[in-house]
Protein backbone atom coordinates (compact mmCIF):
# COMPACT_ATOMS: atom_id res chain seq x y z
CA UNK A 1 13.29 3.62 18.20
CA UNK A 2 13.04 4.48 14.83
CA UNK A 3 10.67 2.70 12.51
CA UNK A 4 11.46 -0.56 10.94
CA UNK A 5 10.37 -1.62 7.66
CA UNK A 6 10.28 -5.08 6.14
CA UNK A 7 9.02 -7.13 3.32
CA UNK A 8 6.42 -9.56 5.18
CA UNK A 9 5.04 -12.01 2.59
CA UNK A 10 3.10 -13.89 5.58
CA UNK A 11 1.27 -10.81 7.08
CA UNK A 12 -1.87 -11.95 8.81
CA UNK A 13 -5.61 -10.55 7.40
CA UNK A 14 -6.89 -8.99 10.98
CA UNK A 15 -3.05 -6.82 11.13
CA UNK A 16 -3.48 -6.10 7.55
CA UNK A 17 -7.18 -5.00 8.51
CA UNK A 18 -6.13 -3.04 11.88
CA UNK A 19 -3.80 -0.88 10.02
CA UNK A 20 -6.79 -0.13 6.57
CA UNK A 21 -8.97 0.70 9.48
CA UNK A 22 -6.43 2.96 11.84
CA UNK A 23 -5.80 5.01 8.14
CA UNK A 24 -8.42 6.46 5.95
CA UNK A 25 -8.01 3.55 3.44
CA UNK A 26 -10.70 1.20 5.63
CA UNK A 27 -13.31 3.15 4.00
CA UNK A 28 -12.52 1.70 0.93
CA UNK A 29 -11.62 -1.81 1.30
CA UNK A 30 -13.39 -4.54 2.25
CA UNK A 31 -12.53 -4.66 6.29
CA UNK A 32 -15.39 -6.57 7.34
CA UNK A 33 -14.14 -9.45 5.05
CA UNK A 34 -11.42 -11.15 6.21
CA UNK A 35 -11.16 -13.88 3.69
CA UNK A 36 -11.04 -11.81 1.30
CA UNK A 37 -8.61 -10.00 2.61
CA UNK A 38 -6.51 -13.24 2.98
CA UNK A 39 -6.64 -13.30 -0.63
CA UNK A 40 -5.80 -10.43 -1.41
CA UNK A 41 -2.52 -10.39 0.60
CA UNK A 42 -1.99 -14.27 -0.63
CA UNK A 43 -1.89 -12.90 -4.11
CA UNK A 44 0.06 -9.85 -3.74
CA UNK A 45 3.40 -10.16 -5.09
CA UNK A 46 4.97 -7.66 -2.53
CA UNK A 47 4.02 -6.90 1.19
CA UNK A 48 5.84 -3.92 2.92
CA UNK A 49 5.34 -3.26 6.41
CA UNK A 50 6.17 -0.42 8.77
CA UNK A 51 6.65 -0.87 12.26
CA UNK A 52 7.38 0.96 15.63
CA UNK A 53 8.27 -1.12 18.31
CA UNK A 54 6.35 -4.21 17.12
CA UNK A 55 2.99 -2.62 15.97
CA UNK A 56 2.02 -2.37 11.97
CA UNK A 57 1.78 1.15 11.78
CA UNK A 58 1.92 1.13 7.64
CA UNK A 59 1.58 -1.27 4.91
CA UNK A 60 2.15 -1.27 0.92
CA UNK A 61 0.36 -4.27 -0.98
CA UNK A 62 1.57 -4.56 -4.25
CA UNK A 63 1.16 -6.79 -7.55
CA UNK A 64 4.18 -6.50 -10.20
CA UNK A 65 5.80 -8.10 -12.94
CA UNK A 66 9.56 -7.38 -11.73
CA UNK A 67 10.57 -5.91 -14.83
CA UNK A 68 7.84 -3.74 -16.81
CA UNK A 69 5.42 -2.69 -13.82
CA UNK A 70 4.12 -2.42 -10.09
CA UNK A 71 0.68 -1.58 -9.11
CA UNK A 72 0.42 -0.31 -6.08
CA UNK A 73 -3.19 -1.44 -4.67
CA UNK A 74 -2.34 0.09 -1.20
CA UNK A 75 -0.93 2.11 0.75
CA UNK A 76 -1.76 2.65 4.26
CA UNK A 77 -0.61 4.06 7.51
CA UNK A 78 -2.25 4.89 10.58
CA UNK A 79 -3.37 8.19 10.88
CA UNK A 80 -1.59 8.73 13.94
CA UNK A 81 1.86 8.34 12.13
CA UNK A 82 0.95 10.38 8.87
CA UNK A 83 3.33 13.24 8.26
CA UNK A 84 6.80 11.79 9.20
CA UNK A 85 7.91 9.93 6.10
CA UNK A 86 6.30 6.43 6.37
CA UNK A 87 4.22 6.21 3.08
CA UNK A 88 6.96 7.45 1.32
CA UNK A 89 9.35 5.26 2.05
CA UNK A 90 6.79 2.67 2.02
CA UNK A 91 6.72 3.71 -2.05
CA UNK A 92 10.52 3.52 -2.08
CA UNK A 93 10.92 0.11 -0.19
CA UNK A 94 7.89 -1.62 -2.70
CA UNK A 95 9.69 -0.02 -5.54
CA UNK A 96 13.13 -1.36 -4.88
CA UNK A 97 12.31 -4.84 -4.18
CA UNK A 98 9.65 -4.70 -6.93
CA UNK A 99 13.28 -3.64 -9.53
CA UNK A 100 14.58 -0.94 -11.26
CA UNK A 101 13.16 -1.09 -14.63
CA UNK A 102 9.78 -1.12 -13.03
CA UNK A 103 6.72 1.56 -13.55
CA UNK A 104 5.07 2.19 -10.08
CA UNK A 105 1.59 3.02 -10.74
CA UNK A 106 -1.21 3.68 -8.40
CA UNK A 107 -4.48 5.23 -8.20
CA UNK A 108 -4.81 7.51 -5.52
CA UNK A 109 -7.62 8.02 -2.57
CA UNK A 110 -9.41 11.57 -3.03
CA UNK A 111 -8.09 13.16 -0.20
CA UNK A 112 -4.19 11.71 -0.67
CA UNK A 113 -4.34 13.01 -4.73
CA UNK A 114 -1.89 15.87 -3.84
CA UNK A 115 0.33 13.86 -1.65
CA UNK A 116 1.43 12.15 -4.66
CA UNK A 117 2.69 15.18 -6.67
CA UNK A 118 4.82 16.23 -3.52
CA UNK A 119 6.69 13.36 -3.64
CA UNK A 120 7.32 13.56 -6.88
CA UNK A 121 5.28 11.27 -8.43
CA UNK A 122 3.54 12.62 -11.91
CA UNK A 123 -0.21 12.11 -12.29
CA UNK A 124 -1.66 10.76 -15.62
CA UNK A 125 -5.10 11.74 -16.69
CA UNK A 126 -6.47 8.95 -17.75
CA UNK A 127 -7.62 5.80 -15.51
CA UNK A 128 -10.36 3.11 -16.41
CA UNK A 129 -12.12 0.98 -14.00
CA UNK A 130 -14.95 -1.75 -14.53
CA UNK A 131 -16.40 -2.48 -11.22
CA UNK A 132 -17.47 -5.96 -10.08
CA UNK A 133 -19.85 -7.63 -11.53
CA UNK A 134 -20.27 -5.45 -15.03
């Protein structure tokens, strides 16, 4: 069956952990949280799911205006479905629904940074964090 992919507003904190866990994000998100990872899908503006067969196999959590720009916090799929297509068109289902005159703009794990520029996305030099607490 091929994979089916959805815009689930109401995904639950333990899937959303399962799949940061089964990919490489896990590492750097707060999985051992999961009220905070309740918020953080209760305030995301756009949840994209991938599925085979039932299980979560991918997920996009993103935060957008619908008109200037989307942030994409995260993108994740299970390392045992990497390579066939899923994060990209996780990028292209988040962007759609997110509109057309949107910016999609995400800041990428170390070891997906040259993913990115195979898809075609371009890579700007300059990104500023303040961590929590500063």
């Amino acid at each position: 069956m091929p994979i089916l992919y959805a815009h689930e507003p109401e995904l639950s904190a333990e899937a959303f952990r399962e799949v940061l866990i089964a990919s490489t994000l896990g590492e750097r998100r707060p999985v051992h949280d999961l009220q905070r990872l309740q918020r953080m899908l209760r305030a995301a503006d756009l949840i994209v799911t991938a599925r085979d067969e039932g299980r979560l196999v991918g997920i996009s959590r993103a935060l957008t205006d619908f008109s200037y720009c989307c942030y994409l916090s995260d993108l994740a799929v299970d390392a045992a479905y990497q390579r066939r297509g899923i994060g990209r068109r996780l990028i292209a289902e988040t962007h759609a629904l997110a509109g057309d005159l949107t910016t999609l703009i995400l800041v990428a794990a170390p070891s997906a940074e040259s993913y990115y520029a195979r898809i075609g996305m371009t890579q700007r030099p300059s990104c500023w964090t303040l961590p929590p607490g500063r």
